[in-house]
C-alpha atoms as a PDB file:
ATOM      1  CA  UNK A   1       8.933  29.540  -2.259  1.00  0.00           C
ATOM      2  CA  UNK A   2      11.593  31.901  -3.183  1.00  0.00           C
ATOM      3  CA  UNK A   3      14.668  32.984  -1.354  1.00  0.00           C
ATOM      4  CA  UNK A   4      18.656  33.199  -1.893  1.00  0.00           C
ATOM      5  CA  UNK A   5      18.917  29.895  -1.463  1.00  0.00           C
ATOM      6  CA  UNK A   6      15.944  28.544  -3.175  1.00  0.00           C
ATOM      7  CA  UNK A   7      17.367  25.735  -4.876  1.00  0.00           C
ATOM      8  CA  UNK A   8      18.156  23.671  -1.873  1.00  0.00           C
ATOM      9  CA  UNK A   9      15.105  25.018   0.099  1.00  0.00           C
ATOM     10  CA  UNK A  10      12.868  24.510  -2.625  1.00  0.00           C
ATOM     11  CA  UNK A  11      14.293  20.707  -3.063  1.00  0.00           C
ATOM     12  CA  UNK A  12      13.978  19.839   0.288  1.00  0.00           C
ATOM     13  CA  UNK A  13      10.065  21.109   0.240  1.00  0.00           C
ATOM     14  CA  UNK A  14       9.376  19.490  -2.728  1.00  0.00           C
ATOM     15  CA  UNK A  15      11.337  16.048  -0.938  1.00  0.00           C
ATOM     16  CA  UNK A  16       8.642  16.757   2.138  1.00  0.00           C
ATOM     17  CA  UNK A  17       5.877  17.116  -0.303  1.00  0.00           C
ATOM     18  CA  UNK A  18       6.678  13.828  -2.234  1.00  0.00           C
ATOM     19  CA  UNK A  19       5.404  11.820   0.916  1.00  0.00           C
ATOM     20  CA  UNK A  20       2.646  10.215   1.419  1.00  0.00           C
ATOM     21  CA  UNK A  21       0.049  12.565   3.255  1.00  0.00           C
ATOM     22  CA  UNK A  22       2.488  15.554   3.098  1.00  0.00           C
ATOM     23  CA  UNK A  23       0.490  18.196   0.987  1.00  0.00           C
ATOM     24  CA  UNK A  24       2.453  21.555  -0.228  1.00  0.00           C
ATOM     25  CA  UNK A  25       1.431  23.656   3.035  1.00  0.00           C
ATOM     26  CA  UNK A  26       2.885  20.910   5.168  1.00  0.00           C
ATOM     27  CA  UNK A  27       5.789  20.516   3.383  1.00  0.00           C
ATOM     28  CA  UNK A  28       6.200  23.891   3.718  1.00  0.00           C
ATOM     29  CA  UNK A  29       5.845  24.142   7.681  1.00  0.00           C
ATOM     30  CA  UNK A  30       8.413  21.244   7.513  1.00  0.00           C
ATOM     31  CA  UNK A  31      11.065  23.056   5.800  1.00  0.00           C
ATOM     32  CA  UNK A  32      10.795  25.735   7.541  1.00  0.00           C
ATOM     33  CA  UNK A  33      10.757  24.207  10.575  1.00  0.00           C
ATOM     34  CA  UNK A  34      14.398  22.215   9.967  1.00  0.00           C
ATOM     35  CA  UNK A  35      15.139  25.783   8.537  1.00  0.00           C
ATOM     36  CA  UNK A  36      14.606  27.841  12.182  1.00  0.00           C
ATOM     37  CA  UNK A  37      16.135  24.268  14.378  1.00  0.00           C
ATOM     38  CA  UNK A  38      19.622  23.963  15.575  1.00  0.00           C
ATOM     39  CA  UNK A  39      21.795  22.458  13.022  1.00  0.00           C
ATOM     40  CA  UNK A  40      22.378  19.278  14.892  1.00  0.00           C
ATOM     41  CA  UNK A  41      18.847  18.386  14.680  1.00  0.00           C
ATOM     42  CA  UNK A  42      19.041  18.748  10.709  1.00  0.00           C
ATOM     43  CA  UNK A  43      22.180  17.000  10.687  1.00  0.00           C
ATOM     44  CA  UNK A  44      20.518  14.124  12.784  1.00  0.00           C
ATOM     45  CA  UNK A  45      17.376  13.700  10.540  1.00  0.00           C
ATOM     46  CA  UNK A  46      19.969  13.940   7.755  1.00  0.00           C
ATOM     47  CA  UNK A  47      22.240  11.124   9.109  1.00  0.00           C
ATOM     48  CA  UNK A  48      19.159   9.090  10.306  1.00  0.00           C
ATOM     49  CA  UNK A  49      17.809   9.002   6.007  1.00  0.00           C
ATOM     50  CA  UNK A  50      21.171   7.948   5.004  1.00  0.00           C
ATOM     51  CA  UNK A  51      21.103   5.414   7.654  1.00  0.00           C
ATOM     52  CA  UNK A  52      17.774   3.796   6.358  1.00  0.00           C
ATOM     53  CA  UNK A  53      18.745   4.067   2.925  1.00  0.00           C
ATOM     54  CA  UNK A  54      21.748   2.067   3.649  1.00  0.00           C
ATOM     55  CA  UNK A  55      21.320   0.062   6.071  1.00  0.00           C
ATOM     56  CA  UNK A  56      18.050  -1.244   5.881  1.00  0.00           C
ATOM     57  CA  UNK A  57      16.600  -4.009   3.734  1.00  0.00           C
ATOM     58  CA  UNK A  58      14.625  -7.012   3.217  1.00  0.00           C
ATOM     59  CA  UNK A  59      14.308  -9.943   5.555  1.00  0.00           C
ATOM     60  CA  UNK A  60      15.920 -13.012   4.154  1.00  0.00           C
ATOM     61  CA  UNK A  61      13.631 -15.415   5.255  1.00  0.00           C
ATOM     62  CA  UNK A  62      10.029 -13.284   5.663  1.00  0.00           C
ATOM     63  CA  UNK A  63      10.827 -10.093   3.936  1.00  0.00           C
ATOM     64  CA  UNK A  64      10.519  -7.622   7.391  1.00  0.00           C
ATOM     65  CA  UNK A  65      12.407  -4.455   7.328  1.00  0.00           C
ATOM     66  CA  UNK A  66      16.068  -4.884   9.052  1.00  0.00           C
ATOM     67  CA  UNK A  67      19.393  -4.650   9.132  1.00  0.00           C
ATOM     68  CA  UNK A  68      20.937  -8.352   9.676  1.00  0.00           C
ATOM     69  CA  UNK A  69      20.205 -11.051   7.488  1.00  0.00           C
ATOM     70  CA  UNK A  70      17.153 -12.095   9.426  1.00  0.00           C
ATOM     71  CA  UNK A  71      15.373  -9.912  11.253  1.00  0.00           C
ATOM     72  CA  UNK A  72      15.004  -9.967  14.810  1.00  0.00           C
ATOM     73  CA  UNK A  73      11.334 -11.330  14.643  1.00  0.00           C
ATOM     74  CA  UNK A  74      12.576 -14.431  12.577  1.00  0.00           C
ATOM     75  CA  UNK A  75      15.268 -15.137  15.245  1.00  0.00           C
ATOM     76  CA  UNK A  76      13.330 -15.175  18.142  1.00  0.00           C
ATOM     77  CA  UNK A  77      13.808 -19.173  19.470  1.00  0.00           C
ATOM     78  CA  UNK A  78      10.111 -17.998  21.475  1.00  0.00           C
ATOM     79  CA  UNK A  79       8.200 -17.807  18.341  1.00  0.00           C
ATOM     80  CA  UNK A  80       6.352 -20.851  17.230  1.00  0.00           C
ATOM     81  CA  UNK A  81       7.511 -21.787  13.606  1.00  0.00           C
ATOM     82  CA  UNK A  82       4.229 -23.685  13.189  1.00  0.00           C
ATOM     83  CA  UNK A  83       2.333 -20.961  12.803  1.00  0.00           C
ATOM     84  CA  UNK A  84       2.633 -18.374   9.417  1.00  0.00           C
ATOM     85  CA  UNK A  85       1.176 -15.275   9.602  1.00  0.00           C
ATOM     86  CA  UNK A  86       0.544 -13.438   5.644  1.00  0.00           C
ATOM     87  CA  UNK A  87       0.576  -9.555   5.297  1.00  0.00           C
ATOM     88  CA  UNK A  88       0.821  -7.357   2.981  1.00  0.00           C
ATOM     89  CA  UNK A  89       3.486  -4.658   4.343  1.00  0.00           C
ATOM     90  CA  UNK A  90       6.110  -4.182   7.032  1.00  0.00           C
ATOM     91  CA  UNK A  91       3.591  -1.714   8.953  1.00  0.00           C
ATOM     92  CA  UNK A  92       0.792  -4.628   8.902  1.00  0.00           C
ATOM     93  CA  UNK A  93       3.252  -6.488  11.382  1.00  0.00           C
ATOM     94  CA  UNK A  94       4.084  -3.631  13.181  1.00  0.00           C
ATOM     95  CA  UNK A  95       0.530  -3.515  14.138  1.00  0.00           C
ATOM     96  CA  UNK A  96       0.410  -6.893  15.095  1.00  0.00           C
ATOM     97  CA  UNK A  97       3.311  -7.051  17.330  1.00  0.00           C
ATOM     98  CA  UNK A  98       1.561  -3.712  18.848  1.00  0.00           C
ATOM     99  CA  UNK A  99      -1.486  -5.979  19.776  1.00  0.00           C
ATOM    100  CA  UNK A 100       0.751  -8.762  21.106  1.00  0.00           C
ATOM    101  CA  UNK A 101      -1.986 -11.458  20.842  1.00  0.00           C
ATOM    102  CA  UNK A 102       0.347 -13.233  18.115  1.00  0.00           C
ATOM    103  CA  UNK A 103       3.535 -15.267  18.773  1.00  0.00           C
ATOM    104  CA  UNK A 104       3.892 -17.138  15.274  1.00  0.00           C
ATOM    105  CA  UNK A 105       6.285 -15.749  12.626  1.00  0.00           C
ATOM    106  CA  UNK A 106       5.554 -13.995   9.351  1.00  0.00           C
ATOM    107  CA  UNK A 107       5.653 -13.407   5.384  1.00  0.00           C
ATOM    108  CA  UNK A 108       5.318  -9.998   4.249  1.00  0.00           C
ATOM    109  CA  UNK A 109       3.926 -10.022   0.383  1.00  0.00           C
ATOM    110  CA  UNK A 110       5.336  -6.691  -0.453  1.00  0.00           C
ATOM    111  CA  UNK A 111       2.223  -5.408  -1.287  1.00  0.00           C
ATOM    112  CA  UNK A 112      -1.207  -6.861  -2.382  1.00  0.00           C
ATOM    113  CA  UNK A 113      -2.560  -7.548  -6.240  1.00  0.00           C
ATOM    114  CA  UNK A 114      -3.486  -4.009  -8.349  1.00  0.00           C
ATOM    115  CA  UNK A 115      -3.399  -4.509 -11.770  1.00  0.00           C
ATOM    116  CA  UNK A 116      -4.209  -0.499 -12.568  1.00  0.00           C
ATOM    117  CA  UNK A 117      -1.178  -0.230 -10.754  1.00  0.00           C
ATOM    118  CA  UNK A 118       0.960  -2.791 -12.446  1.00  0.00           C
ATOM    119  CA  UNK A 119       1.031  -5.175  -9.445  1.00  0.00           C
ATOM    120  CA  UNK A 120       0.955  -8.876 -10.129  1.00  0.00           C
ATOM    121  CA  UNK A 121       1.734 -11.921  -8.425  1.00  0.00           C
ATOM    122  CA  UNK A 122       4.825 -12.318  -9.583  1.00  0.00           C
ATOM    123  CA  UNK A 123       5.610  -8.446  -8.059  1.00  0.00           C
ATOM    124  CA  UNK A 124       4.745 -10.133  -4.654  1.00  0.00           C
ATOM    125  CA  UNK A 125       6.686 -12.998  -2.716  1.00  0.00           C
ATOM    126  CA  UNK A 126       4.161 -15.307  -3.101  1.00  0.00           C
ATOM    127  CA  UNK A 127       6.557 -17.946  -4.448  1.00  0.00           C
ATOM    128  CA  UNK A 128       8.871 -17.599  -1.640  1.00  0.00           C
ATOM    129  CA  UNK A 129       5.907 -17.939   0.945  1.00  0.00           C
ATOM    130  CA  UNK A 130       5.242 -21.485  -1.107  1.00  0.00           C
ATOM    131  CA  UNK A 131       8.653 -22.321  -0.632  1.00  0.00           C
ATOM    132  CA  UNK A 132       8.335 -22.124   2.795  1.00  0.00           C
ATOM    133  CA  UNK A 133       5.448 -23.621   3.213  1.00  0.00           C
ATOM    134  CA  UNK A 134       7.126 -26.574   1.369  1.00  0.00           C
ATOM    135  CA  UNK A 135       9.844 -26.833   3.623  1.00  0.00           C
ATOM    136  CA  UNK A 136       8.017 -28.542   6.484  1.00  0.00           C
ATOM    137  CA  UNK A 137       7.292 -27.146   9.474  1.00  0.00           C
ATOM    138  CA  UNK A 138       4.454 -24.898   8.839  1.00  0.00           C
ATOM    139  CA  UNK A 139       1.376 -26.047  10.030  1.00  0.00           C
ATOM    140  CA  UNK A 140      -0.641 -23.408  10.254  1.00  0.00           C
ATOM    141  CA  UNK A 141      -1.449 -20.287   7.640  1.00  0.00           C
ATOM    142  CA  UNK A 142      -2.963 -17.090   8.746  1.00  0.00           C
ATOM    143  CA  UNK A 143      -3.454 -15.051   5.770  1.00  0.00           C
ATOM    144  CA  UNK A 144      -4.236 -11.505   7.267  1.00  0.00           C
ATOM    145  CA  UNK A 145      -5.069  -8.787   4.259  1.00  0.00           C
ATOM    146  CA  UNK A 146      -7.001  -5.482   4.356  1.00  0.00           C
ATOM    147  CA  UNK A 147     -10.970  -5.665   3.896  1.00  0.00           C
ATOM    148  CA  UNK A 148     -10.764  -4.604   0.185  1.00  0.00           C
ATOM    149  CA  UNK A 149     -11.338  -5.879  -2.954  1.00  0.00           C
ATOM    150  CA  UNK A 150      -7.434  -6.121  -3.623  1.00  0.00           C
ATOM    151  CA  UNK A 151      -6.890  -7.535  -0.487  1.00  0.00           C
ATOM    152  CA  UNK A 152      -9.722  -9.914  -1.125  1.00  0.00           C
ATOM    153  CA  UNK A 153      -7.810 -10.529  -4.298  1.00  0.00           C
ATOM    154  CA  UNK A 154      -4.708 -11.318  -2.946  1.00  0.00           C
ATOM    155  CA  UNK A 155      -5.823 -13.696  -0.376  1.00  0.00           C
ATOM    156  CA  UNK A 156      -7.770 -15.585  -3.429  1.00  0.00           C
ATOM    157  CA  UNK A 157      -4.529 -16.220  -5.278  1.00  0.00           C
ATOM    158  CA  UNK A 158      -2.793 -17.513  -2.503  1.00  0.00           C
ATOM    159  CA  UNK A 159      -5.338 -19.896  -1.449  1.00  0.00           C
ATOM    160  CA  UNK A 160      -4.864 -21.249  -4.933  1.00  0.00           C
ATOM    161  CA  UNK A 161      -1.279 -21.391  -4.728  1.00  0.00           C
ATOM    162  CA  UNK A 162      -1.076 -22.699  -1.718  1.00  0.00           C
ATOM    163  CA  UNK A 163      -3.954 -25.631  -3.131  1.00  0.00           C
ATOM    164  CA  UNK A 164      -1.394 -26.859  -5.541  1.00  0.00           C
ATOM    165  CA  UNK A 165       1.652 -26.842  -3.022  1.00  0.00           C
ATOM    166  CA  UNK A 166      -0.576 -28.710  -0.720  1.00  0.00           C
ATOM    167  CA  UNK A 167      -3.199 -30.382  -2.429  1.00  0.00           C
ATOM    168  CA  UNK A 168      -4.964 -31.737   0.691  1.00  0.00           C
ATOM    169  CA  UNK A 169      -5.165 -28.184   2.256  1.00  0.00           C
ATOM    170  CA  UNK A 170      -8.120 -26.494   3.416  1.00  0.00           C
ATOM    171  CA  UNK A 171      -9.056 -23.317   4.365  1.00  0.00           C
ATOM    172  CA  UNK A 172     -11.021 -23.123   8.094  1.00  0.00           C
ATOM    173  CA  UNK A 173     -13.937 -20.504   7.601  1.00  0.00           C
ATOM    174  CA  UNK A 174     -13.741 -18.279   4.904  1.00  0.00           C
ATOM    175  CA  UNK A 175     -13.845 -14.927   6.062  1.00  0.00           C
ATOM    176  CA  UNK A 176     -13.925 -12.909   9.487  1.00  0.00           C
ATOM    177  CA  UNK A 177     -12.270 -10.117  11.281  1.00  0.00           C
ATOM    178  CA  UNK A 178     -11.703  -9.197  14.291  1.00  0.00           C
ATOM    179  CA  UNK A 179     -12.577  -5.802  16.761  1.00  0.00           C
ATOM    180  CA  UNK A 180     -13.154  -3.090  13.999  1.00  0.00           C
ATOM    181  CA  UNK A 181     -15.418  -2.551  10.974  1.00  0.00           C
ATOM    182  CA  UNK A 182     -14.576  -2.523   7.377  1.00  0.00           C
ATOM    183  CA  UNK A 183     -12.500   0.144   6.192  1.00  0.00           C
ATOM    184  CA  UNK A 184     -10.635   1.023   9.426  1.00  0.00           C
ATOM    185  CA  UNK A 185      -7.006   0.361   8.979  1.00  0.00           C
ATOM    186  CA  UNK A 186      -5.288  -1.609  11.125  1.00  0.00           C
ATOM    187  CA  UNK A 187      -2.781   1.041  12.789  1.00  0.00           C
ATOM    188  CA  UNK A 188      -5.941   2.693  14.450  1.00  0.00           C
ATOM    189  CA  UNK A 189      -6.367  -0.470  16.041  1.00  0.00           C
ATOM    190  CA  UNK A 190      -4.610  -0.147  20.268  1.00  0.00           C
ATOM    191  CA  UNK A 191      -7.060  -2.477  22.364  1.00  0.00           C
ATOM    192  CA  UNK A 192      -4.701  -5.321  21.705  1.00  0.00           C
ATOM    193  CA  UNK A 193      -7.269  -7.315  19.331  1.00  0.00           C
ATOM    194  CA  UNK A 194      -5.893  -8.393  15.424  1.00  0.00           C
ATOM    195  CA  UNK A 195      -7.923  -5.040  14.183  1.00  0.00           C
ATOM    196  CA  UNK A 196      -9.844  -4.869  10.591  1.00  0.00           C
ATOM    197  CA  UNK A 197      -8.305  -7.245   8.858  1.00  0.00           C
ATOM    198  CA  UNK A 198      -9.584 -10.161   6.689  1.00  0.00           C
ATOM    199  CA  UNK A 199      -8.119 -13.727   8.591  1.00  0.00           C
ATOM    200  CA  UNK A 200      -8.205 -16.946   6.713  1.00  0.00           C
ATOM    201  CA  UNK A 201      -6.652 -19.945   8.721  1.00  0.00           C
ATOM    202  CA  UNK A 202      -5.223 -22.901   6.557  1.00  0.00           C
ATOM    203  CA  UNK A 203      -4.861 -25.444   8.310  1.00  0.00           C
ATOM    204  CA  UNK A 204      -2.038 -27.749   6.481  1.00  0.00           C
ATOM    205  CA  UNK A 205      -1.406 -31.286   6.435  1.00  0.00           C
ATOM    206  CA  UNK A 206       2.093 -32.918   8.550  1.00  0.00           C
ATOM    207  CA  UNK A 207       4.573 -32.213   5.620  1.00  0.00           C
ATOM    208  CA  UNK A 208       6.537 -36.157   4.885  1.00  0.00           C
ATOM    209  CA  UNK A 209       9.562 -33.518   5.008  1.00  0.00           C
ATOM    210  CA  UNK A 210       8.933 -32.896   8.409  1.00  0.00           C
ATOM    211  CA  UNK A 211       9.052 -35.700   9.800  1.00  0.00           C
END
């Protein structure tokens, strides 16, 4: 892409093409989309970026996206503390509020086990989900994972962690999804069912700490 001004134009199509799904002929429509628009528009995108990159972070208590200290999920007095939901990414519970069959609150892993990719437990939050689990309260686990062999992975280690926090825990079932096959993520999921993912329910014993 040349032009007069092909060092900015040629950074922002190369900031398009760094996304995930973006290939160089989309990035290319992009930027020359924002190119042709009124400058406001730009100037919008532009201050909406900044916005996210400052703004937004980690939940303190469940690791959602927002901008407080807890996000508004974890805040709700409606949702039932009793109940724990795993995933492995902000978008997994964006898919599950979209179904609206769940009213528990969460813990978002950050990701799920890859060791090709240099992801190990300790890169997820699995020992602040244990913490909370020790705190009392939590009665129920739903760990919730994609239908892979990493997912599959991930959900293993956690059952074992959460073994040792609990020692009288036990998983109810083993494995079973609901509404779509293997393979289909859930964001294709909108009939308002949990979608392709793996569920495990742990049931756990009344913590002394509770009461």
């Amino acid at each position: 892409m040349s032009s007069e001004n092909g060092g900015a134009i040629t950074r922002l199509a190369e900031a398009f093409g760094s996304l995930p799904g973006i290939g160089p002929k989309s990035a290319e429509r992009l930027t020359h989309y924002l190119l042709g628009a009124d400058r406001s528009e730009a100037l919008e995108l532009a201050e909406a970026l900044r916005a996210v990159a400052e703004y937004v972070h980690p939940c303190r208590q469940c690791f959602n996206l927002t901008e407080g200290e807890l996000c508004s999920i974890c805040l709700d007095p409606r949702r039932d503390p009793s109940i724990l939901c795993v995933v492995e990414q902000p978008r997994d519970l964006a898919a599950l509020e979209r179904a609206g069959s769940y009213r528990g609150l969460y813990h978002i892993l950050g990701g799920r086990l890859a060791p090709l990719e240099n992801m190990g437990p300790e890169q997820l939050t699995v020992d602040a989900l244990l913490r909370r689990v020790q705190q009392g309260g939590v009665q129920e686990v739903i760990l919730a994972t994609n239908p892979t062999l990493e997912g599959d992975g991930t959900r293993a280690v956690r059952l074992k962690s959460a073994g040792k926090q609990r020692s009288s825990c036990h998983p109810v079932g083993s494995r079973f999804t609901f509404g779509l096959n293997t393979g289909v993520r859930q964001q294709s999921n909108a009939g308002g069912r949990l979608g392709g993912k793996t569920i495990v329910l742990i049931v756990l014993p009344r913590s002394p700490l509770s009461g």
